[in-house]
Protein backbone atom coordinates (compact mmCIF):
# COMPACT_ATOMS: atom_id res chain seq x y z
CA UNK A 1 189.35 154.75 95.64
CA UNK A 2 187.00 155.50 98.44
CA UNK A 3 183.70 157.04 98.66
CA UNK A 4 183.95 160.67 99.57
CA UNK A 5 181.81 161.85 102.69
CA UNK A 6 179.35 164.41 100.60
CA UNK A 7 178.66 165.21 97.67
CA UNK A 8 177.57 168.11 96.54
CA UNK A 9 175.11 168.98 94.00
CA UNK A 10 174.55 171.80 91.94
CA UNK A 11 172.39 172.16 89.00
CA UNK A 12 173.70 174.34 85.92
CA UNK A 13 171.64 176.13 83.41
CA UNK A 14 173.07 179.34 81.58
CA UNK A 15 174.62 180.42 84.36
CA UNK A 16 177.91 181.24 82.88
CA UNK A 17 177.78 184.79 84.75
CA UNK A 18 177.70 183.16 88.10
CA UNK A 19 178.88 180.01 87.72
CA UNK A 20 183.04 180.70 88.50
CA UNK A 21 182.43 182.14 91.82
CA UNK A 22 180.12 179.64 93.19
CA UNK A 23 182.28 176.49 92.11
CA UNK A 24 185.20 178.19 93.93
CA UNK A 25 183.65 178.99 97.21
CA UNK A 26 182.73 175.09 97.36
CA UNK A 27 185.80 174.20 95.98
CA UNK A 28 187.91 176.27 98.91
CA UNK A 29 185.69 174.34 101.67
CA UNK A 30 187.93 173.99 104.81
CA UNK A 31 186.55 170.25 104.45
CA UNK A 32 187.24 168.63 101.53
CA UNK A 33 186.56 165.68 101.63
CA UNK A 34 183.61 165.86 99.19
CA UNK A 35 182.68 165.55 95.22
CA UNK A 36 181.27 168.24 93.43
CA UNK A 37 178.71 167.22 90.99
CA UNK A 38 177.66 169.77 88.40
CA UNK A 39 174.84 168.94 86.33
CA UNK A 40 173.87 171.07 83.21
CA UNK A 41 170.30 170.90 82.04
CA UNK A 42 170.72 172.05 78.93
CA UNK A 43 172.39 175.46 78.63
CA UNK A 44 172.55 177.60 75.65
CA UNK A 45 175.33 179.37 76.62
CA UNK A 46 179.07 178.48 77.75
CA UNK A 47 178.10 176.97 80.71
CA UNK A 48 178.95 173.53 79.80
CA UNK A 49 182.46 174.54 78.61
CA UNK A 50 183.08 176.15 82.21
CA UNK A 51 182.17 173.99 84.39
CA UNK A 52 184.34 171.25 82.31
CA UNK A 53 187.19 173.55 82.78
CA UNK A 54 186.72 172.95 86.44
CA UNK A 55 186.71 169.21 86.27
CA UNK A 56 189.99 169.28 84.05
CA UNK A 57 191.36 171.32 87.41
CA UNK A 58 190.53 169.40 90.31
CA UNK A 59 189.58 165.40 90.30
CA UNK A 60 187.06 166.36 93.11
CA UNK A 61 184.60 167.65 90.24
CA UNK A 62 182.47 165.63 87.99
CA UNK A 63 180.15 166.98 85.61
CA UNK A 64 177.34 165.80 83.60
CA UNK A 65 175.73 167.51 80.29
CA UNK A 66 171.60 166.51 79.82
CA UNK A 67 168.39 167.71 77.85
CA UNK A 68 166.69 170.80 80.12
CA UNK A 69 164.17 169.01 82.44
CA UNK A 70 163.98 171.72 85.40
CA UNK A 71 165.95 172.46 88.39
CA UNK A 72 164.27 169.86 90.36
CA UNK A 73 165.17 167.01 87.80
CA UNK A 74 168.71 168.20 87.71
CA UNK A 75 168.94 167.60 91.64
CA UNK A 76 167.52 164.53 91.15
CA UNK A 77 170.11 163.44 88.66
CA UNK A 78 173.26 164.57 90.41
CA UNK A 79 171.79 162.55 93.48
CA UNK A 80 170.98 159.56 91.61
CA UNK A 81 174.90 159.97 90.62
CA UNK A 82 176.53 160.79 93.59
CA UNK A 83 178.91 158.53 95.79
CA UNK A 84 178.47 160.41 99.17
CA UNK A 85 177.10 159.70 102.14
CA UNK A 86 175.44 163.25 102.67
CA UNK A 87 174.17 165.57 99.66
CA UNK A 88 174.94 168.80 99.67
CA UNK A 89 173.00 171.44 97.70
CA UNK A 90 174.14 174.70 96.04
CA UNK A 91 172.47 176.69 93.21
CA UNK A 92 174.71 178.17 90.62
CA UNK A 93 174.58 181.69 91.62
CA UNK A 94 174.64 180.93 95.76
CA UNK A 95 177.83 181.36 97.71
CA UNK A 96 179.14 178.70 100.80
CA UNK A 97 181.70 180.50 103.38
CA UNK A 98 184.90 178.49 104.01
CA UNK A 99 183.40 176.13 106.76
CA UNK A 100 180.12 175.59 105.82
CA UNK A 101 180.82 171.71 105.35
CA UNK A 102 183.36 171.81 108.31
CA UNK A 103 180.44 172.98 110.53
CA UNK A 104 177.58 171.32 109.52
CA UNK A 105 178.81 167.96 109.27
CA UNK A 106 179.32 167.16 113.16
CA UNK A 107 175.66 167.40 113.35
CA UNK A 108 174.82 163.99 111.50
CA UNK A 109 176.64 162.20 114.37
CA UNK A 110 172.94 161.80 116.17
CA UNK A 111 171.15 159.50 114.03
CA UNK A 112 168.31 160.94 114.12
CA UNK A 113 169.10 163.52 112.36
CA UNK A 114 168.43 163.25 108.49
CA UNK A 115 168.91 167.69 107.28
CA UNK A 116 170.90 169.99 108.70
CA UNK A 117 170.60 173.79 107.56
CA UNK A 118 172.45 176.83 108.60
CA UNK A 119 171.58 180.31 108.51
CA UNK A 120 172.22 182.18 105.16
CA UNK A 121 172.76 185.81 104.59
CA UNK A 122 170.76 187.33 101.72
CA UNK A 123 172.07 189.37 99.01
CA UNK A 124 170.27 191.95 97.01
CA UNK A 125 172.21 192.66 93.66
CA UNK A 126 169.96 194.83 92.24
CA UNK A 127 169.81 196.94 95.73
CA UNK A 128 173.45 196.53 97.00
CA UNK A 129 172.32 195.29 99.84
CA UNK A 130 172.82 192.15 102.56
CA UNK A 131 170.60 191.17 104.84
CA UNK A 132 170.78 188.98 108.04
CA UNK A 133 167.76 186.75 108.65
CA UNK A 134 166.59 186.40 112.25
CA UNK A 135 167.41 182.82 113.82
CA UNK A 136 164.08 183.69 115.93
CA UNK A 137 162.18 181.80 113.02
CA UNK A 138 164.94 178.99 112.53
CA UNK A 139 163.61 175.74 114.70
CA UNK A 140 165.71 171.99 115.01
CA UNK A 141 164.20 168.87 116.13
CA UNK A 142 160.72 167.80 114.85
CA UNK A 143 160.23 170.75 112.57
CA UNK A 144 157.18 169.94 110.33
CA UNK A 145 154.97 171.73 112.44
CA UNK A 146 156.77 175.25 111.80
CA UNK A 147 157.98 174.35 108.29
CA UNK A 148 154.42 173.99 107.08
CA UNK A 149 154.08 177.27 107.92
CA UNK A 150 156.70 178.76 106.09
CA UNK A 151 159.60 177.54 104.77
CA UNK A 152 162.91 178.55 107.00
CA UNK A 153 165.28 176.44 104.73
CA UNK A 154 167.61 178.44 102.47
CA UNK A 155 168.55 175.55 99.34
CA UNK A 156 172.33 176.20 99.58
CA UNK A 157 172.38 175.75 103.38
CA UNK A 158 170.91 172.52 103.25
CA UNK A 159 172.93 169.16 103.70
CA UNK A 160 170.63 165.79 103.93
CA UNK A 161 171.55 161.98 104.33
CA UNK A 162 171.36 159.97 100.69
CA UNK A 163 169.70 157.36 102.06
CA UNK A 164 166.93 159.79 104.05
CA UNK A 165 166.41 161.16 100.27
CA UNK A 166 166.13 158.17 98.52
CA UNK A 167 163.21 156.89 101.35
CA UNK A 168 161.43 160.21 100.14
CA UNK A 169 162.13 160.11 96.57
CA UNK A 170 164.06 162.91 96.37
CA UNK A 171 162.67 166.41 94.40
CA UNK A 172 159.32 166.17 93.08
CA UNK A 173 159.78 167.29 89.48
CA UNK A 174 156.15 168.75 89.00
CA UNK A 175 156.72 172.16 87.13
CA UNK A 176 153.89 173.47 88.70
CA UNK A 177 156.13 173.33 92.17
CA UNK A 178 158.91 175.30 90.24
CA UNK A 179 160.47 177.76 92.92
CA UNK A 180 159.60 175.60 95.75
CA UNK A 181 160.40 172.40 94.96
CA UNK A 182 163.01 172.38 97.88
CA UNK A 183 160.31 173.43 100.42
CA UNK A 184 158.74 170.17 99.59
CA UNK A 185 161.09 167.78 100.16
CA UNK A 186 162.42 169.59 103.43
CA UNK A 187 158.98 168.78 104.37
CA UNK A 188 158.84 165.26 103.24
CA UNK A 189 162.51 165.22 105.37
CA UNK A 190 160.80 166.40 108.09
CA UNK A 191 158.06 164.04 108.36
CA UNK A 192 160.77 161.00 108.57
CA UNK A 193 163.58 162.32 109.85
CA UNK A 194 164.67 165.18 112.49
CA UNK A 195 166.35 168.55 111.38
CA UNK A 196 169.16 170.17 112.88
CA UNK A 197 170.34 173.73 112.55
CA UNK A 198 174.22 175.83 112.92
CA UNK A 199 173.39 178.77 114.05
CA UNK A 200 175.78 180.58 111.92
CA UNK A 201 175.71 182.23 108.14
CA UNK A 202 177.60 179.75 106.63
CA UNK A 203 176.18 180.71 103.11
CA UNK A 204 175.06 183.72 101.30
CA UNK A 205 171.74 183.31 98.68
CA UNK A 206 172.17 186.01 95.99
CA UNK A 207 168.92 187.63 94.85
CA UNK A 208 169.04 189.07 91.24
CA UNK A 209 166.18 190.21 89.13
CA UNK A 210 165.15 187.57 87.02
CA UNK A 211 165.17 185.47 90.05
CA UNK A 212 162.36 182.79 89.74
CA UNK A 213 161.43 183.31 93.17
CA UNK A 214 160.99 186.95 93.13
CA UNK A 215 157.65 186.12 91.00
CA UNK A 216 155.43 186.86 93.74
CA UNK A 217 152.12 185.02 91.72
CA UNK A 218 154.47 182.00 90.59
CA UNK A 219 155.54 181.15 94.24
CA UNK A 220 152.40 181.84 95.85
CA UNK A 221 150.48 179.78 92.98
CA UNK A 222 153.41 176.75 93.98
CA UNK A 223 152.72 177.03 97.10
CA UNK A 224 149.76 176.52 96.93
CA UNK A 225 150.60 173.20 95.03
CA UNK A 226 153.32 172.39 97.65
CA UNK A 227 150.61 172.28 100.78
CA UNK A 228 148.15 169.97 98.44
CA UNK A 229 150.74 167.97 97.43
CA UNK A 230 152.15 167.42 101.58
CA UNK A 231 148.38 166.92 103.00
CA UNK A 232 148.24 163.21 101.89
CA UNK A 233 151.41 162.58 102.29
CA UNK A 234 151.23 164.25 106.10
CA UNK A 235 148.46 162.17 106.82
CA UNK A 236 149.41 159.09 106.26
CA UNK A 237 152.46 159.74 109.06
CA UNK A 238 149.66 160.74 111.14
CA UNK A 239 150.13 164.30 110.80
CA UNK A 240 146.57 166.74 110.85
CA UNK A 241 147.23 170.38 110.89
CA UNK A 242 144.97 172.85 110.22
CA UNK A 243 145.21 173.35 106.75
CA UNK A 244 142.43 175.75 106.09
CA UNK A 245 144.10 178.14 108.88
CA UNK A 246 147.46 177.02 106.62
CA UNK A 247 146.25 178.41 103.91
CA UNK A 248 144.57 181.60 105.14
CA UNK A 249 147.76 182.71 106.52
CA UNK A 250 149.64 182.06 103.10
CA UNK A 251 147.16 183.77 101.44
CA UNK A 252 147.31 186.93 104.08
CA UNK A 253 150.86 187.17 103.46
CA UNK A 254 150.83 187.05 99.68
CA UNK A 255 147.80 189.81 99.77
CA UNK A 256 150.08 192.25 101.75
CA UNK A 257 153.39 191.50 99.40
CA UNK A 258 150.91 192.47 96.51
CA UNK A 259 149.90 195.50 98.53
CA UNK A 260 153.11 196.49 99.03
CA UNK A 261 153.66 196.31 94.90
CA UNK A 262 150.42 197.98 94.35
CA UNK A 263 148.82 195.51 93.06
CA UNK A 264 146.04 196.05 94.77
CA UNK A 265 142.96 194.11 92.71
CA UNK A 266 145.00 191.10 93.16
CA UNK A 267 145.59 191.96 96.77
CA UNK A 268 141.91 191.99 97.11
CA UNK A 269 141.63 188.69 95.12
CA UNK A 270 143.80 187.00 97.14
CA UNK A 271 142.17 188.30 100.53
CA UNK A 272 138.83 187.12 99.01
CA UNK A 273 141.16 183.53 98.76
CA UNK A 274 141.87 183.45 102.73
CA UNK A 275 138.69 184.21 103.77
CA UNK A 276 137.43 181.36 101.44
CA UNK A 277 140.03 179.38 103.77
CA UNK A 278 139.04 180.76 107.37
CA UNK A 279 136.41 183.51 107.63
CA UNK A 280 136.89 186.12 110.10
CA UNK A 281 135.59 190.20 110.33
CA UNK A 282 139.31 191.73 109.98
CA UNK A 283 139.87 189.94 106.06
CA UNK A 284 136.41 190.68 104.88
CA UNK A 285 137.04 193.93 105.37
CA UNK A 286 140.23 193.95 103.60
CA UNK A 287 138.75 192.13 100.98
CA UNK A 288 135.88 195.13 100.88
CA UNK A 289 138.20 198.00 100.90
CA UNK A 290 140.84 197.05 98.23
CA UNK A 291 137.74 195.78 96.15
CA UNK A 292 136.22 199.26 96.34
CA UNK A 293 138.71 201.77 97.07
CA UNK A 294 139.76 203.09 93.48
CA UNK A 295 143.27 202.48 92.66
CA UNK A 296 144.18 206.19 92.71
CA UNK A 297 143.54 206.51 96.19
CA UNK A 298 144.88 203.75 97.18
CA UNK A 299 148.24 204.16 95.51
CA UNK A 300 147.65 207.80 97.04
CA UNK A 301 147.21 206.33 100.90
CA UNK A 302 150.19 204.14 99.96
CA UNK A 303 152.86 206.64 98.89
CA UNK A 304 151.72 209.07 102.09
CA UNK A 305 151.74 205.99 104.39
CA UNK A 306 155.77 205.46 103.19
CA UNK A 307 156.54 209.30 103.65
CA UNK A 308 155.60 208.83 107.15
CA UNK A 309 157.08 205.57 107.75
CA UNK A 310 160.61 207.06 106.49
């Protein structure tokens, strides 16, 4: 029996709720000629039993049971088990659209290319709401540059070469890069390989509320990790961008999300953190007025601010 073209990995921990309707919208691809590997870390609940269910259904799924060693080590193990020539990567609760595959796979014919993403529309359960992300900030070709600067690459849109990932290593497993572990390696991608982009929503990325990356502190403290973690690695492909400026602006947006959640001491913190980076006038003085404006009236300014704004 023949290699399939992709396979597609997607790591499984008590996601039972989800699970169902995410292995169906990969396993209704217009393209099929693909595996679906389903790795469970370690779930507590009937994950295991459901996703076995699917691989008693359709030969095209294989599924693997392990101890819990993070999301990032579960990637790593359905690569290190797949058969296809591109991976593929979904998370348990994401959704692909019919011809996400069908789409995306032309791309790989330049060799150059090592990723190729699509856009992904983002759904907010909690909110009943969709969203459509701009393609203005979506970039193909040598993308380090812009991906350092924020990451453009939705997880369940991405599909890379196996061999591209195993020159990189694949997912670093640090915990301390939990939530954007995926931001890393499109960056190590990017430094070897060049990216290429559909501009279509080809996938949807479901936002709940006990979504790791809604943890504004987490992600920002992993991201953090992420840039130290790239510098070396950036440099020795002779790569030297600013990473004080880098880091400013991450902090900036952070301190804004964090006024925006009124939390405004650690807005003022984390000003005090990009100025550190790159002084200038304008984020001293944010730093000085969230450190000395009491709360009160700042929540005050806040709540007026919004009745204008609506």
């Amino acid at each position: 029996m023949s290699s399939p073209t992709v396979s597609v990995v997607v790591p499984v921990y008590n996601g039972a709720e989800y699970l169902a309707k995410t292995i169906t919208t990969i396993l209704d691809q217009s393209f099929t000629d693909f595996e679906l590997i389903l790795v469970n870390d370690g779930s507590s609940d009937t994950s295991a039993d459901l996703i076995d269910s699917f691989k008693e259904k359709d030969e095209r799924v294989k599924t693997h049971h392990k101890e819990n060693g993070g999301v990032a080590c579960a990637r790593n193990f359905g690569i290190q088990h797949a058969e296809g020539e591109f991976i593929a990567f979904c998370d348990q609760d994401d959704l692909w659209h019919p011809d996400k595959l069908e789409k995306q796979l032309p791309l790989f014919e330049n060799p150059d290319v090592g990723l190729v993403y699509c856009g992904a529309l983002i759904e907010f359960t909690n909110l009943n709401k969709v969203s459509k992300p701009s393609f203005k900030r979506k970039f193909r070709g040598e993308v380090f540059d812009r991906l350092i600067q924020q990451n453009m690459i939705t997880c369940c849109s991405a599909i890379a070469r196996k061999s591209v990932l195993k020159e990189v290593c694949g997912f670093d497993d640090d915990r301390n890069l939990m939530g954007v572990d995926d931001w890393h390696l499109w960056l190590k991608l990017a430094l070897h390989c060049q990216v290429d982009l559909v501009e279509e929503y080809l996938c949807t990325h479901i936002f709940h509320g006990d979504n790791y990356s809604l943890n504004d502190q987490k992600m920002h403290d992993a991201e953090i990790v992420c840039l130290d973690k790239i510098a070396p690695l950036a440099e020795k492909e002779g790569r030297q961008p600013n990473w004080r400026l880098i880091k400013n602006q991450l902090h900036i947006r952070y301190a804004q999300s964090y006024i925006y959640t009124g939390d405004f001491s650690l807005a003022a913190k984390t000003y005090q953190r990009a100025y550190k980076e790159q002084s200038s006038l304008p984020i001293l003085l944010r730093c000085l007025f969230y450190n000395w404006t009491p709360d009160f009236l700042l929540h005050y300014l806040q709540k007026n601010k919004r009745k204008l704004a609506n």
